[in-house]
PDB file of N, CA and C in Angstrom:
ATOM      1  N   UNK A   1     219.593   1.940 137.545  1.00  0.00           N
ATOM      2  CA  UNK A   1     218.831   3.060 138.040  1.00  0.00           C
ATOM      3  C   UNK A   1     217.363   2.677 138.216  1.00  0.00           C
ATOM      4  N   UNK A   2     216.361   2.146 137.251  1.00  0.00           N
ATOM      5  CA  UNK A   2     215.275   1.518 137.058  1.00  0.00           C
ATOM      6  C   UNK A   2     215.247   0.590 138.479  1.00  0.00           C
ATOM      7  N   UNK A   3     216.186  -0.653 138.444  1.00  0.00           N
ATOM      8  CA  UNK A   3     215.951  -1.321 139.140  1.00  0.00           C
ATOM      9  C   UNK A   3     216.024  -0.585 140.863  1.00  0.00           C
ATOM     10  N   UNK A   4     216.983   0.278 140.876  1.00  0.00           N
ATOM     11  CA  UNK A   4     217.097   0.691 142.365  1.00  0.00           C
ATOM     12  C   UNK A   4     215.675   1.711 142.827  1.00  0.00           C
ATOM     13  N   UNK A   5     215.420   2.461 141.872  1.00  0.00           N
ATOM     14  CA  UNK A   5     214.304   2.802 141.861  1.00  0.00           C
ATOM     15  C   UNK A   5     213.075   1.526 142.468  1.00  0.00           C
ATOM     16  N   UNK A   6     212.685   0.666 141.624  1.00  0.00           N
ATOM     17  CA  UNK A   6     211.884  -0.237 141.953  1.00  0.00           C
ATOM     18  C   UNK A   6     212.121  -0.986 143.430  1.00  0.00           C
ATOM     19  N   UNK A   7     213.641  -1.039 143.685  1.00  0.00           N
ATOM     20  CA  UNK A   7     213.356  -1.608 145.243  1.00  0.00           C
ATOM     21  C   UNK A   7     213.584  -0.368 146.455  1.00  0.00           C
ATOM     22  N   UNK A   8     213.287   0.532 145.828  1.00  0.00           N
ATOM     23  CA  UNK A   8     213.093   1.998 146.967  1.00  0.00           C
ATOM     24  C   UNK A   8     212.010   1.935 147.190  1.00  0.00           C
ATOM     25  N   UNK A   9     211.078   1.726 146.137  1.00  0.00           N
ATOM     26  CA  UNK A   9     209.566   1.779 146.122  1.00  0.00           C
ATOM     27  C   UNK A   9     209.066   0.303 147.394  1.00  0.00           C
ATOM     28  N   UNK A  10     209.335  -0.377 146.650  1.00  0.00           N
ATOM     29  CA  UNK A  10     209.419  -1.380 147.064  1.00  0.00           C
ATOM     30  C   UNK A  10     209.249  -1.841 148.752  1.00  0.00           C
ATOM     31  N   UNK A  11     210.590  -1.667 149.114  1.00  0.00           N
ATOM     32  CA  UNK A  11     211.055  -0.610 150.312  1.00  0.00           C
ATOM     33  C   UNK A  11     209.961   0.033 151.320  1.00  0.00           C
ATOM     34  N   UNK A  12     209.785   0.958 150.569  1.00  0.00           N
ATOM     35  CA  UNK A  12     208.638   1.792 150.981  1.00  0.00           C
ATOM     36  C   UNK A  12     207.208   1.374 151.045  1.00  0.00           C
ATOM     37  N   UNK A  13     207.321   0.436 150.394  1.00  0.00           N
ATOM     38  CA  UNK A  13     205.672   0.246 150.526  1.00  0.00           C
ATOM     39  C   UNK A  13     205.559  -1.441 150.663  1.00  0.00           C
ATOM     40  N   UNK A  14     206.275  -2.200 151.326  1.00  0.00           N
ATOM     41  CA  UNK A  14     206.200  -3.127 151.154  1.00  0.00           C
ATOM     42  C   UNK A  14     205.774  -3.385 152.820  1.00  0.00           C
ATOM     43  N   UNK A  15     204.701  -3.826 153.161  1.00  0.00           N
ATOM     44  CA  UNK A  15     204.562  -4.015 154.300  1.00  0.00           C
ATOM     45  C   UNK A  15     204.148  -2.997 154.895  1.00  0.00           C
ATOM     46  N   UNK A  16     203.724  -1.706 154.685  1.00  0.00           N
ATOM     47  CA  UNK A  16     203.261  -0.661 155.105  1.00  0.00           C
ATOM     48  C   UNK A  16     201.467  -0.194 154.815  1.00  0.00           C
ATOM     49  N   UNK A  17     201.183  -0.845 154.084  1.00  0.00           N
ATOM     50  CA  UNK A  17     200.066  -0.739 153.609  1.00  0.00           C
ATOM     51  C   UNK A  17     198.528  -0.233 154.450  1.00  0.00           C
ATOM     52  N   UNK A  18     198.838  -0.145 155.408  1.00  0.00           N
ATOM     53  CA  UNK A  18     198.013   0.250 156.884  1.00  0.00           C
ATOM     54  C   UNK A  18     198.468   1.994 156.577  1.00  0.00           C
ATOM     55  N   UNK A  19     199.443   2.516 156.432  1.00  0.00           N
ATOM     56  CA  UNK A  19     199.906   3.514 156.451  1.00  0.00           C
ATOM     57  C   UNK A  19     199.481   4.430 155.108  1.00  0.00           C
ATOM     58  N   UNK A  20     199.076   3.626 154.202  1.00  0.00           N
ATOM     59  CA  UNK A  20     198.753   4.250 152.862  1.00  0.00           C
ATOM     60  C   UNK A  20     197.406   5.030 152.899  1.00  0.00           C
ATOM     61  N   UNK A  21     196.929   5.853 152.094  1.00  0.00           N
ATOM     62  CA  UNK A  21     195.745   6.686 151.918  1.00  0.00           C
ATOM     63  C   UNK A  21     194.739   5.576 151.390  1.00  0.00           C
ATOM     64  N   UNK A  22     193.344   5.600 152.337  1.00  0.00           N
ATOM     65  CA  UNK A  22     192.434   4.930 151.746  1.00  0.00           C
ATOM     66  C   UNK A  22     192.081   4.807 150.351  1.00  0.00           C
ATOM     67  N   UNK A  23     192.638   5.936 148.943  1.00  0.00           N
ATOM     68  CA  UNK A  23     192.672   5.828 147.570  1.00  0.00           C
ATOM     69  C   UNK A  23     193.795   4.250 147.268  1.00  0.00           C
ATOM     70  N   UNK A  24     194.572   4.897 147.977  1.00  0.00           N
ATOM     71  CA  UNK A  24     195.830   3.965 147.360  1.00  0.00           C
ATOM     72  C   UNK A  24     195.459   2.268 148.051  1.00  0.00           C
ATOM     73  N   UNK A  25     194.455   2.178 149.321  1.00  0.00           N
ATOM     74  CA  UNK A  25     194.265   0.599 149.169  1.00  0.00           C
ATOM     75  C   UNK A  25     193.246   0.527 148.466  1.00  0.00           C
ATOM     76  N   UNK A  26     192.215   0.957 148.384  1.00  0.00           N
ATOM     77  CA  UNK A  26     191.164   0.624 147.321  1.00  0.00           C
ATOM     78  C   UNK A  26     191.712   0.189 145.865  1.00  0.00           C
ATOM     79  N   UNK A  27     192.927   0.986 145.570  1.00  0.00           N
ATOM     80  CA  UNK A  27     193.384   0.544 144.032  1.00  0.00           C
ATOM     81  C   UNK A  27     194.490  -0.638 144.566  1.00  0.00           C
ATOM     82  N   UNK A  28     194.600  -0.536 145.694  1.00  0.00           N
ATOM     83  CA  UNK A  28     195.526  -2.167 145.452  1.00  0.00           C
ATOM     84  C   UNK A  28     194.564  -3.084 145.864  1.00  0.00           C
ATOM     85  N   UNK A  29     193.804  -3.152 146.824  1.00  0.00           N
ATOM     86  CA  UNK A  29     192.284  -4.390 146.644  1.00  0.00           C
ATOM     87  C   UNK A  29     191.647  -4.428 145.291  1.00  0.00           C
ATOM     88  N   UNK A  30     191.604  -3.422 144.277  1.00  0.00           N
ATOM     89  CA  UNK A  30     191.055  -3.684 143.115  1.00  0.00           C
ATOM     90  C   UNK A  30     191.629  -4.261 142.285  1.00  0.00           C
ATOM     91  N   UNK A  31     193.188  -3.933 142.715  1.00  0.00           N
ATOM     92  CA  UNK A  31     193.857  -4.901 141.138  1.00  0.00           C
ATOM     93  C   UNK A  31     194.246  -5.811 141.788  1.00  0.00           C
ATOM     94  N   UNK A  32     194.384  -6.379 143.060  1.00  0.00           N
ATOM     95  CA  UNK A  32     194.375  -7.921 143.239  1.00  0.00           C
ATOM     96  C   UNK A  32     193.014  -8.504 143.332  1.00  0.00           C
ATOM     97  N   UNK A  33     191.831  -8.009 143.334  1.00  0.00           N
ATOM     98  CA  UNK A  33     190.710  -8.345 142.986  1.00  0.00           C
ATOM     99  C   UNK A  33     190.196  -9.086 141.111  1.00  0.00           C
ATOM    100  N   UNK A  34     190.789  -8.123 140.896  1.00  0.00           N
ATOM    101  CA  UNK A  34     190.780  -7.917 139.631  1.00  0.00           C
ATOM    102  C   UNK A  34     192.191  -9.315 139.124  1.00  0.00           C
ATOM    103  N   UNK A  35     192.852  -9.514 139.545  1.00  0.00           N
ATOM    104  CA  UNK A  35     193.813 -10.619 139.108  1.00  0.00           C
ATOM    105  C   UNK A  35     193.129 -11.705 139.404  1.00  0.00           C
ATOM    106  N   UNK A  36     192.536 -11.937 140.890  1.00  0.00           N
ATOM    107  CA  UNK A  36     191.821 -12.815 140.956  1.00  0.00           C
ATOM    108  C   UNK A  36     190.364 -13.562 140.327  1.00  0.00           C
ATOM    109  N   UNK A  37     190.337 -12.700 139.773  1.00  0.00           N
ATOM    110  CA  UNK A  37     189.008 -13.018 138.848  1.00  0.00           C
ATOM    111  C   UNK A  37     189.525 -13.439 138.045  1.00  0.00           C
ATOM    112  N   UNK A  38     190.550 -13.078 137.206  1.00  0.00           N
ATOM    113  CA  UNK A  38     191.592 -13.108 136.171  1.00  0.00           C
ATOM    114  C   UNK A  38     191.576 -14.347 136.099  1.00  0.00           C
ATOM    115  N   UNK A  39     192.228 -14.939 137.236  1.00  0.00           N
ATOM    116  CA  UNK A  39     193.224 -16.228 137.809  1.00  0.00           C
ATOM    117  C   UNK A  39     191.641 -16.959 137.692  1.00  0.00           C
ATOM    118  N   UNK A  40     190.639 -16.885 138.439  1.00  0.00           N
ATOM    119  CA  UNK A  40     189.556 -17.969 138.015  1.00  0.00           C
ATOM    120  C   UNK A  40     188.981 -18.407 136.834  1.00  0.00           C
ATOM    121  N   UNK A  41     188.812 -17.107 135.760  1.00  0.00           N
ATOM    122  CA  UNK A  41     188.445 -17.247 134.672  1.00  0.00           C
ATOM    123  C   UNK A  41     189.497 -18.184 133.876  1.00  0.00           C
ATOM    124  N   UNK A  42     190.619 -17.887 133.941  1.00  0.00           N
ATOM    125  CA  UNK A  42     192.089 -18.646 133.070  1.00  0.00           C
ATOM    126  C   UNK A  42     191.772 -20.400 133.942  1.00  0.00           C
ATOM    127  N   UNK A  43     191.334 -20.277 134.779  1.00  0.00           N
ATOM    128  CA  UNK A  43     191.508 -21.938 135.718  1.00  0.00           C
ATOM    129  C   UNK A  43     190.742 -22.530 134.980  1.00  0.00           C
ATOM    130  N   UNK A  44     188.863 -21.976 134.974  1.00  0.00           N
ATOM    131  CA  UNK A  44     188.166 -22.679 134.267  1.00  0.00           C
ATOM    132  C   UNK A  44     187.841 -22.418 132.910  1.00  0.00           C
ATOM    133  N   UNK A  45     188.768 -21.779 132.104  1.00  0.00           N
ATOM    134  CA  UNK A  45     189.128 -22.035 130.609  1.00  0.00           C
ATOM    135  C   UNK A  45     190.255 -23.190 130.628  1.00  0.00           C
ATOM    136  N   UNK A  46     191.383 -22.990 131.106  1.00  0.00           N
ATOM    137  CA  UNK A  46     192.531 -24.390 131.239  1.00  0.00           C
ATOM    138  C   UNK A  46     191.663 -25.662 131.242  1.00  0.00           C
ATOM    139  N   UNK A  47     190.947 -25.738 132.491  1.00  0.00           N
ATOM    140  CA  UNK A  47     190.258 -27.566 132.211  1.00  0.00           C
ATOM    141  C   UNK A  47     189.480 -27.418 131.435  1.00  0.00           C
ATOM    142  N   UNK A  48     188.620 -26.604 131.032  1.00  0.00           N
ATOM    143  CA  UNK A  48     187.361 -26.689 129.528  1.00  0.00           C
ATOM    144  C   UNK A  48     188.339 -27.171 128.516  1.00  0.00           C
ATOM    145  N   UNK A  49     189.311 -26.684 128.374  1.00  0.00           N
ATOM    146  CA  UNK A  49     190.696 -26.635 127.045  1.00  0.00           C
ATOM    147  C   UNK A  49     190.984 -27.848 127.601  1.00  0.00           C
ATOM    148  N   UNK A  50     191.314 -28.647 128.611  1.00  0.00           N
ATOM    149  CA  UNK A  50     192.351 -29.874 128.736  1.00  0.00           C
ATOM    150  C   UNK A  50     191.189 -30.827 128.672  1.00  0.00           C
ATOM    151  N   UNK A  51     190.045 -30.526 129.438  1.00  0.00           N
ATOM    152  CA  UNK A  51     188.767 -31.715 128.789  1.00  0.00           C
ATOM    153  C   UNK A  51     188.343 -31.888 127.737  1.00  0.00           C
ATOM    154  N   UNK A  52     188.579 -30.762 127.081  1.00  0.00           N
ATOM    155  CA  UNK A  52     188.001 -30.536 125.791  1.00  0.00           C
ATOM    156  C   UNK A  52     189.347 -31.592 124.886  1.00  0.00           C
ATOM    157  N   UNK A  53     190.204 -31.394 125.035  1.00  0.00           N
ATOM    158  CA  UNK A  53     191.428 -32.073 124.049  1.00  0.00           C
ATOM    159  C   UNK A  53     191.273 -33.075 124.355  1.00  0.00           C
ATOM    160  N   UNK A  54     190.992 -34.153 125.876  1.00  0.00           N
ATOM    161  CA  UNK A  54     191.354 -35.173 125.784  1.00  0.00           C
ATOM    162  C   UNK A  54     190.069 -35.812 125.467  1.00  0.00           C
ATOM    163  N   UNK A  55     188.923 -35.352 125.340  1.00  0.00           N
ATOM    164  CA  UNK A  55     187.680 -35.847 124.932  1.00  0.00           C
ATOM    165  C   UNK A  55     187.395 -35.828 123.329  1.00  0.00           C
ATOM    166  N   UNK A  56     187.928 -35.487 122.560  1.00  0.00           N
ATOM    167  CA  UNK A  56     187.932 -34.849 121.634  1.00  0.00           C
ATOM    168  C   UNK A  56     189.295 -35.925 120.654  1.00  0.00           C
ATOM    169  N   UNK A  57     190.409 -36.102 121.476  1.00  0.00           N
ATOM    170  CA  UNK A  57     191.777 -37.234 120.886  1.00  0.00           C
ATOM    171  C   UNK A  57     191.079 -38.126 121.347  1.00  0.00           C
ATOM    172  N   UNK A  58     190.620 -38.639 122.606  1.00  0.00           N
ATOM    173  CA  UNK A  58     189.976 -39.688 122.514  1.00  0.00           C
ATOM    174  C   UNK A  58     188.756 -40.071 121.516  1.00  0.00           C
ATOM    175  N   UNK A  59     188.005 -39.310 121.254  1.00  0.00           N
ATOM    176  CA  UNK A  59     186.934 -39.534 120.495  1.00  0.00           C
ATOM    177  C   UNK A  59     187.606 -40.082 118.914  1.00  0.00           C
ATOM    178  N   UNK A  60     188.314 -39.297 118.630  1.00  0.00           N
ATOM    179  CA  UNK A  60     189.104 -39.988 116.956  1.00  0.00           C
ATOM    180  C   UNK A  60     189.557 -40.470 117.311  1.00  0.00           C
ATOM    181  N   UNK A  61     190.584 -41.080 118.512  1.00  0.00           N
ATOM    182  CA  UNK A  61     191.195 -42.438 118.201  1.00  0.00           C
ATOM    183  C   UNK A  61     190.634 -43.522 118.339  1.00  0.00           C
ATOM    184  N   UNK A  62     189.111 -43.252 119.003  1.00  0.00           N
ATOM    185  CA  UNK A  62     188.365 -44.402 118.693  1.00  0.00           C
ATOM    186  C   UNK A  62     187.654 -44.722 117.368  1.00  0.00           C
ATOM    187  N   UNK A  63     187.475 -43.545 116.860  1.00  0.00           N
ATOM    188  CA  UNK A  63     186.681 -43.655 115.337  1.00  0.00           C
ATOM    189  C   UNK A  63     187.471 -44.100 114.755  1.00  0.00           C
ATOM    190  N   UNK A  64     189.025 -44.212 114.462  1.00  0.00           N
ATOM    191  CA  UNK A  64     190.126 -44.268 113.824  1.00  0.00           C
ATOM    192  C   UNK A  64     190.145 -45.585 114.258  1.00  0.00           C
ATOM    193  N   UNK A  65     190.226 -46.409 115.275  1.00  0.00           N
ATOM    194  CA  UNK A  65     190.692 -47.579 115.690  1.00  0.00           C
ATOM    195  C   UNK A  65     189.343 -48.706 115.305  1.00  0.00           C
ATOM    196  N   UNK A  66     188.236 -48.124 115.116  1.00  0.00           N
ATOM    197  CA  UNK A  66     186.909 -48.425 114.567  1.00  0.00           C
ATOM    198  C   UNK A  66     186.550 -48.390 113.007  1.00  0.00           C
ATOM    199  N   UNK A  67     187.649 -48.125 112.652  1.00  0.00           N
ATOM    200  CA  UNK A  67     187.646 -48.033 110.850  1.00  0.00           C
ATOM    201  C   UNK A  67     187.740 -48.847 110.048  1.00  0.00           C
ATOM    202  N   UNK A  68     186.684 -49.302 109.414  1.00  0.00           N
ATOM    203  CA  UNK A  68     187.046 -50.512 108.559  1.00  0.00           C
ATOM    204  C   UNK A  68     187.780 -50.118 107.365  1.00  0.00           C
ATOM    205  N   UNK A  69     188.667 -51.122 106.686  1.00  0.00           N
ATOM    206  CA  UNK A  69     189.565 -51.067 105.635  1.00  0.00           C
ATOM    207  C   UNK A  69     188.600 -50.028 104.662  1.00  0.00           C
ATOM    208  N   UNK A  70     187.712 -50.237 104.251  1.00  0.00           N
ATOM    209  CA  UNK A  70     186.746 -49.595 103.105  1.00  0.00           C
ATOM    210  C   UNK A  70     186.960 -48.205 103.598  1.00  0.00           C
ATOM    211  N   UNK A  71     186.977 -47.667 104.256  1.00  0.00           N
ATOM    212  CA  UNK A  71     186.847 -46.432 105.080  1.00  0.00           C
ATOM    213  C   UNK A  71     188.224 -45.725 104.651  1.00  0.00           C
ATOM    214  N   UNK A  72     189.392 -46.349 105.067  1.00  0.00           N
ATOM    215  CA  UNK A  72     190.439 -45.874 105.247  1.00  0.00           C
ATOM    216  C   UNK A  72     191.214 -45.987 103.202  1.00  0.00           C
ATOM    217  N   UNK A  73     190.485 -46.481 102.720  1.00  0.00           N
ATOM    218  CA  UNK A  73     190.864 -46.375 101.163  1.00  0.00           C
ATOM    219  C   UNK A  73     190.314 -45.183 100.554  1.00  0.00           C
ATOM    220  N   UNK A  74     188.849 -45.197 101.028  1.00  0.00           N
ATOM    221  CA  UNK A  74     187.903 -43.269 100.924  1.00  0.00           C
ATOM    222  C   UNK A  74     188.873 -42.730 101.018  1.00  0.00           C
ATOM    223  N   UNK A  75     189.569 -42.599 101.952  1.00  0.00           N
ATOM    224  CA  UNK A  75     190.428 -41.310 102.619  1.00  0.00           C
ATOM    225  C   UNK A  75     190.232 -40.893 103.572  1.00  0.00           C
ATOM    226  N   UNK A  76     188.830 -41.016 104.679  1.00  0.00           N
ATOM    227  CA  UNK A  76     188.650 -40.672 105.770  1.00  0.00           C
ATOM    228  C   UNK A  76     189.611 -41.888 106.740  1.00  0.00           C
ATOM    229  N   UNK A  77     190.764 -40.250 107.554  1.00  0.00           N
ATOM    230  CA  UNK A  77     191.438 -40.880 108.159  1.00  0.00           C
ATOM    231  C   UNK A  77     191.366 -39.813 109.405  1.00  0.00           C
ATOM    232  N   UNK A  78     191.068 -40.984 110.550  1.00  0.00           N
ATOM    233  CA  UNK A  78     190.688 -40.093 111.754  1.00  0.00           C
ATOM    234  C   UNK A  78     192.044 -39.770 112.530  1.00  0.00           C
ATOM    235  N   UNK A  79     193.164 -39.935 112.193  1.00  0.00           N
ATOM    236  CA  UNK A  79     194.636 -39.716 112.783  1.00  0.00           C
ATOM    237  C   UNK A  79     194.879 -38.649 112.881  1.00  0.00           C
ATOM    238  N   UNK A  80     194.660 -37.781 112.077  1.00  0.00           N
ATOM    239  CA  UNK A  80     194.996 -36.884 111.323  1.00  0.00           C
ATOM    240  C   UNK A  80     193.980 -35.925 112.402  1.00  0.00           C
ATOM    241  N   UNK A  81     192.770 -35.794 113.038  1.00  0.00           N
ATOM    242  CA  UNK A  81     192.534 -35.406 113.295  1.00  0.00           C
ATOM    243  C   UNK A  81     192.809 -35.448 115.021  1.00  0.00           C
ATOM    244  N   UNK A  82     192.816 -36.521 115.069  1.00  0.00           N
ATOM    245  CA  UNK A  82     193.437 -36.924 116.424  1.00  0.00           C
ATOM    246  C   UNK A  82     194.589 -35.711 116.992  1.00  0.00           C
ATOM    247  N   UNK A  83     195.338 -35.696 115.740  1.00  0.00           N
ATOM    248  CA  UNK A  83     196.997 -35.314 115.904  1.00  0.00           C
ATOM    249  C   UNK A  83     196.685 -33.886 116.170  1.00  0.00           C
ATOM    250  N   UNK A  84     195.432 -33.435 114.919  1.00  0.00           N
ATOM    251  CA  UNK A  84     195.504 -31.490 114.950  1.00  0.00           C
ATOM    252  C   UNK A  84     194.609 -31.254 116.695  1.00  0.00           C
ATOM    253  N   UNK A  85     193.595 -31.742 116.950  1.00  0.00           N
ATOM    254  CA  UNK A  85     193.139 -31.538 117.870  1.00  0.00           C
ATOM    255  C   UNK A  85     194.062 -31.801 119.345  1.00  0.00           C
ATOM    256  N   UNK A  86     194.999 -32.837 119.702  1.00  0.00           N
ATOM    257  CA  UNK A  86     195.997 -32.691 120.361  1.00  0.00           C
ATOM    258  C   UNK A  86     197.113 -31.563 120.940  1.00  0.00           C
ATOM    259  N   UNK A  87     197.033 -31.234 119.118  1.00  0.00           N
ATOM    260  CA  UNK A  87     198.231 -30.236 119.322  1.00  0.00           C
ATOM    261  C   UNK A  87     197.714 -29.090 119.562  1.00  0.00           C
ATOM    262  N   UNK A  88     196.865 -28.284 118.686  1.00  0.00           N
ATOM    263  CA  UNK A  88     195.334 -27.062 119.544  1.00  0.00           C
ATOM    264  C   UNK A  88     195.078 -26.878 120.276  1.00  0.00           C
ATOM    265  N   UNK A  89     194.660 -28.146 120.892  1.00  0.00           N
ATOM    266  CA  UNK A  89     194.402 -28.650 122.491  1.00  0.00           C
ATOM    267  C   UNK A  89     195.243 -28.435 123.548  1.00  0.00           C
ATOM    268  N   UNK A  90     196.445 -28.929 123.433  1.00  0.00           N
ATOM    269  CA  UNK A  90     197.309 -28.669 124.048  1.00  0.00           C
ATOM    270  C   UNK A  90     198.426 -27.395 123.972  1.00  0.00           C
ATOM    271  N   UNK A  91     198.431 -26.696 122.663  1.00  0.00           N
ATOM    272  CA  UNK A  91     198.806 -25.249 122.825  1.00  0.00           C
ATOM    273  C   UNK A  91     197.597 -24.479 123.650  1.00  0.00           C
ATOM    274  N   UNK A  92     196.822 -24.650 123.608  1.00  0.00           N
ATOM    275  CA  UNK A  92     196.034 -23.841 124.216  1.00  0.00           C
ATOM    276  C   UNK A  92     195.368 -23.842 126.128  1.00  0.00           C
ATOM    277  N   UNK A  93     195.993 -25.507 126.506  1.00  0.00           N
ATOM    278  CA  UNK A  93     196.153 -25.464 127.843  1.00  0.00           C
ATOM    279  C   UNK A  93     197.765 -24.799 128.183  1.00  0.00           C
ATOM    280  N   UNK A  94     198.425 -24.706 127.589  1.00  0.00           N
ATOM    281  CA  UNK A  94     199.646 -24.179 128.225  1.00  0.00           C
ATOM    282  C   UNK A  94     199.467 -22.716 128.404  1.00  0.00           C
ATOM    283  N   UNK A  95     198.842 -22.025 126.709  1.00  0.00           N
ATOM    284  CA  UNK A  95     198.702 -20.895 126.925  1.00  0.00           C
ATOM    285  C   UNK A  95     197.642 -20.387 128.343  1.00  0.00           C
ATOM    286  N   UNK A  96     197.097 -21.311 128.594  1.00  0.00           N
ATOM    287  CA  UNK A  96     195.677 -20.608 129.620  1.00  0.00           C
ATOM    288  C   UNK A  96     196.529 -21.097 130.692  1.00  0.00           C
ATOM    289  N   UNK A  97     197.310 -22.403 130.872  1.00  0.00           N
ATOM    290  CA  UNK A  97     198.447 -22.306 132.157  1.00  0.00           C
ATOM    291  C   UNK A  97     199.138 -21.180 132.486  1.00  0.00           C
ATOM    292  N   UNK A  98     200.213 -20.566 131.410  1.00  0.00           N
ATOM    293  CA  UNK A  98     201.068 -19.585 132.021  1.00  0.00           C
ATOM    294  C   UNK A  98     199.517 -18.210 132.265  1.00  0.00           C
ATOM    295  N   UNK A  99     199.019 -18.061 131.751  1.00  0.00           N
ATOM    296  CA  UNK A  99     197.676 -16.892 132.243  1.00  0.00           C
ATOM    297  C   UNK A  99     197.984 -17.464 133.693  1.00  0.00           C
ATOM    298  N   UNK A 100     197.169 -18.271 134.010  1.00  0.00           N
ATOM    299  CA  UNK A 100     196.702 -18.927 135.144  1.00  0.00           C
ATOM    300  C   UNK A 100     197.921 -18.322 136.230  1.00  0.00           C
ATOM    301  N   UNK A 101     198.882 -18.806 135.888  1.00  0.00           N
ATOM    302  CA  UNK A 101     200.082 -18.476 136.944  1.00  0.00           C
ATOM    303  C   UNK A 101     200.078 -17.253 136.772  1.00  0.00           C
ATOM    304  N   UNK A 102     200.398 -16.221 135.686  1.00  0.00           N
ATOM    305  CA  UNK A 102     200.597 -14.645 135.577  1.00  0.00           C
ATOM    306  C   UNK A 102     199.881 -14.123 136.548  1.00  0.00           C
ATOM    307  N   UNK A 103     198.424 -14.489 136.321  1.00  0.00           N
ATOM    308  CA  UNK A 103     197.413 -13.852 137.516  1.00  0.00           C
ATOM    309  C   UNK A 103     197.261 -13.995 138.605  1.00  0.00           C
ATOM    310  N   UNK A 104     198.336 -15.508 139.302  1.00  0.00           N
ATOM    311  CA  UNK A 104     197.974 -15.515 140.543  1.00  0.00           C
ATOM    312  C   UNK A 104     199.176 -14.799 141.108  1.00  0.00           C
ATOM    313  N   UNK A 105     200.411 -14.884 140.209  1.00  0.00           N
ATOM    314  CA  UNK A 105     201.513 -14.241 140.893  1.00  0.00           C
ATOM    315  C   UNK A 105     201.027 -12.882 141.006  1.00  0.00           C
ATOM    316  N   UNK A 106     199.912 -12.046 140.308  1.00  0.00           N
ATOM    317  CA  UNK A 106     199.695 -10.715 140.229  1.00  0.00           C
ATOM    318  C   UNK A 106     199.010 -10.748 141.520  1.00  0.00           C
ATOM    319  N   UNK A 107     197.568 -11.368 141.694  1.00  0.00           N
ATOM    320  CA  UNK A 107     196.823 -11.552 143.365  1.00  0.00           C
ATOM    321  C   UNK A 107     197.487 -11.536 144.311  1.00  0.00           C
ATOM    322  N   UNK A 108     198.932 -12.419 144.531  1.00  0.00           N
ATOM    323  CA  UNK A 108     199.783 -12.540 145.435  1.00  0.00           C
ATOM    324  C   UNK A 108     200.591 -11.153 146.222  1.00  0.00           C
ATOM    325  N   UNK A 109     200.925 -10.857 145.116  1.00  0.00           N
ATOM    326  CA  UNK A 109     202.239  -9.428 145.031  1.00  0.00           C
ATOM    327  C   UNK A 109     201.421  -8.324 144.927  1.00  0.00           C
ATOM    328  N   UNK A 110     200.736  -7.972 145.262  1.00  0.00           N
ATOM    329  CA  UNK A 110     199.613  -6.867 144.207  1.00  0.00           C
ATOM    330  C   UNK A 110     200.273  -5.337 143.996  1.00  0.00           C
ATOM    331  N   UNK A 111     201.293  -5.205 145.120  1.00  0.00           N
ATOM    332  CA  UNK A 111     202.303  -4.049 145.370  1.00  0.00           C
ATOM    333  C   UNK A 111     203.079  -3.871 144.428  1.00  0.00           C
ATOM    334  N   UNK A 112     204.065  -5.073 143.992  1.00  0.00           N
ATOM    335  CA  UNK A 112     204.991  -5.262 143.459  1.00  0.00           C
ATOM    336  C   UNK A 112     204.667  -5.084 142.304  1.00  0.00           C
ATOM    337  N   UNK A 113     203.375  -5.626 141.612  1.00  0.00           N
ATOM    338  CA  UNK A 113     202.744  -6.006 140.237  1.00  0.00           C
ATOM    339  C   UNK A 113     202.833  -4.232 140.251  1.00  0.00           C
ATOM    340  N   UNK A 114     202.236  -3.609 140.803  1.00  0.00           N
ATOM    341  CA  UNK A 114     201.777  -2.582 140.100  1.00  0.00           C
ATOM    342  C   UNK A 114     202.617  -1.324 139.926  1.00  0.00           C
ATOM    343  N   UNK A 115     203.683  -1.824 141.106  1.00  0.00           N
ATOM    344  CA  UNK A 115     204.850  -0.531 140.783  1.00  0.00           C
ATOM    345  C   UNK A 115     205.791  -1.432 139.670  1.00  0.00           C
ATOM    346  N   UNK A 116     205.464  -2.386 139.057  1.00  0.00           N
ATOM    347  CA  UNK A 116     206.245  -3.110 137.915  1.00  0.00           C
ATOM    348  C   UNK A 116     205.513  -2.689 136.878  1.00  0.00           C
ATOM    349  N   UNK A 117     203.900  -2.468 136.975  1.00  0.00           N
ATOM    350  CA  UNK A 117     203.183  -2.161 135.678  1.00  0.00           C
ATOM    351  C   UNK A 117     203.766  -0.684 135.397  1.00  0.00           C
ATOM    352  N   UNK A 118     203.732   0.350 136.764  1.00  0.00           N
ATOM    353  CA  UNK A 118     203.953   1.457 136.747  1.00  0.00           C
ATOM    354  C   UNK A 118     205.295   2.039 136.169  1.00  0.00           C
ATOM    355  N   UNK A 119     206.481   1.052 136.333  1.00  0.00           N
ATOM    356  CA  UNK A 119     207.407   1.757 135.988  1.00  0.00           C
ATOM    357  C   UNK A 119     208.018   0.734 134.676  1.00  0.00           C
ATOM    358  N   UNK A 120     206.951   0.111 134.055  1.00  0.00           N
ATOM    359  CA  UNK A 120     207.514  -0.444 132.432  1.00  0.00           C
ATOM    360  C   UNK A 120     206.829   0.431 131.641  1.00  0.00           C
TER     361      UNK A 120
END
């Protein structure tokens, strides 16, 4: 029922958008406006996050590969940091990846997005 609903709508407004009340495009230019900003902000957080990790694993695996024996008996062991910053690093470009995509598929569809926001 939900779903047939959604492609009536669908249907109806898919490609018609010339036909709609100047309210109703202003709110669909705003929320694909609004995704698109979305979608830029998530782009340039993703490479800050993916420069940031690989500048950052690189940096300890050079301190680490630069360690003299005396060092590594202390206990300062730069692996270890290598490994947490990797993995941080890299949960956190995936997370700003799928953003990245969410928002552009939202810019794209802007119809679809919103009779999907509308009827969850």
């Amino acid at each position: 029922m939900k779903h047939e609903a959604e492609q009536e709508l669908l249907k109806t407004l898919n490609g018609q958008l010339s036909e709609l009340p100047a309210v109703a495009k202003t709110m669909v230019q705003q929320y694909q406006m609004s995704a698109i900003v979305l979608s830029i902000l998530c782009g340039v957080l993703f490479i800050a996050a993916l420069i940031g990790t690989i500048w950052l694993s690189h940096y300890f695996f050079k301190k680490g590969e630069n360690q003299s024996l005396r060092d590594k008996v202390d206990g300062t062991d730069y692996t270890t940091g290598c490994i947490a910053t990797s993995f941080v690093g890299g949960s956190l470009s995936v997370i700003m990846l799928l953003c990245l995509v969410i928002n552009v598929i939202h810019a794209c569809a802007p119809i679809a997005s919103i009779i999907k926001d509308l009827l969850n």
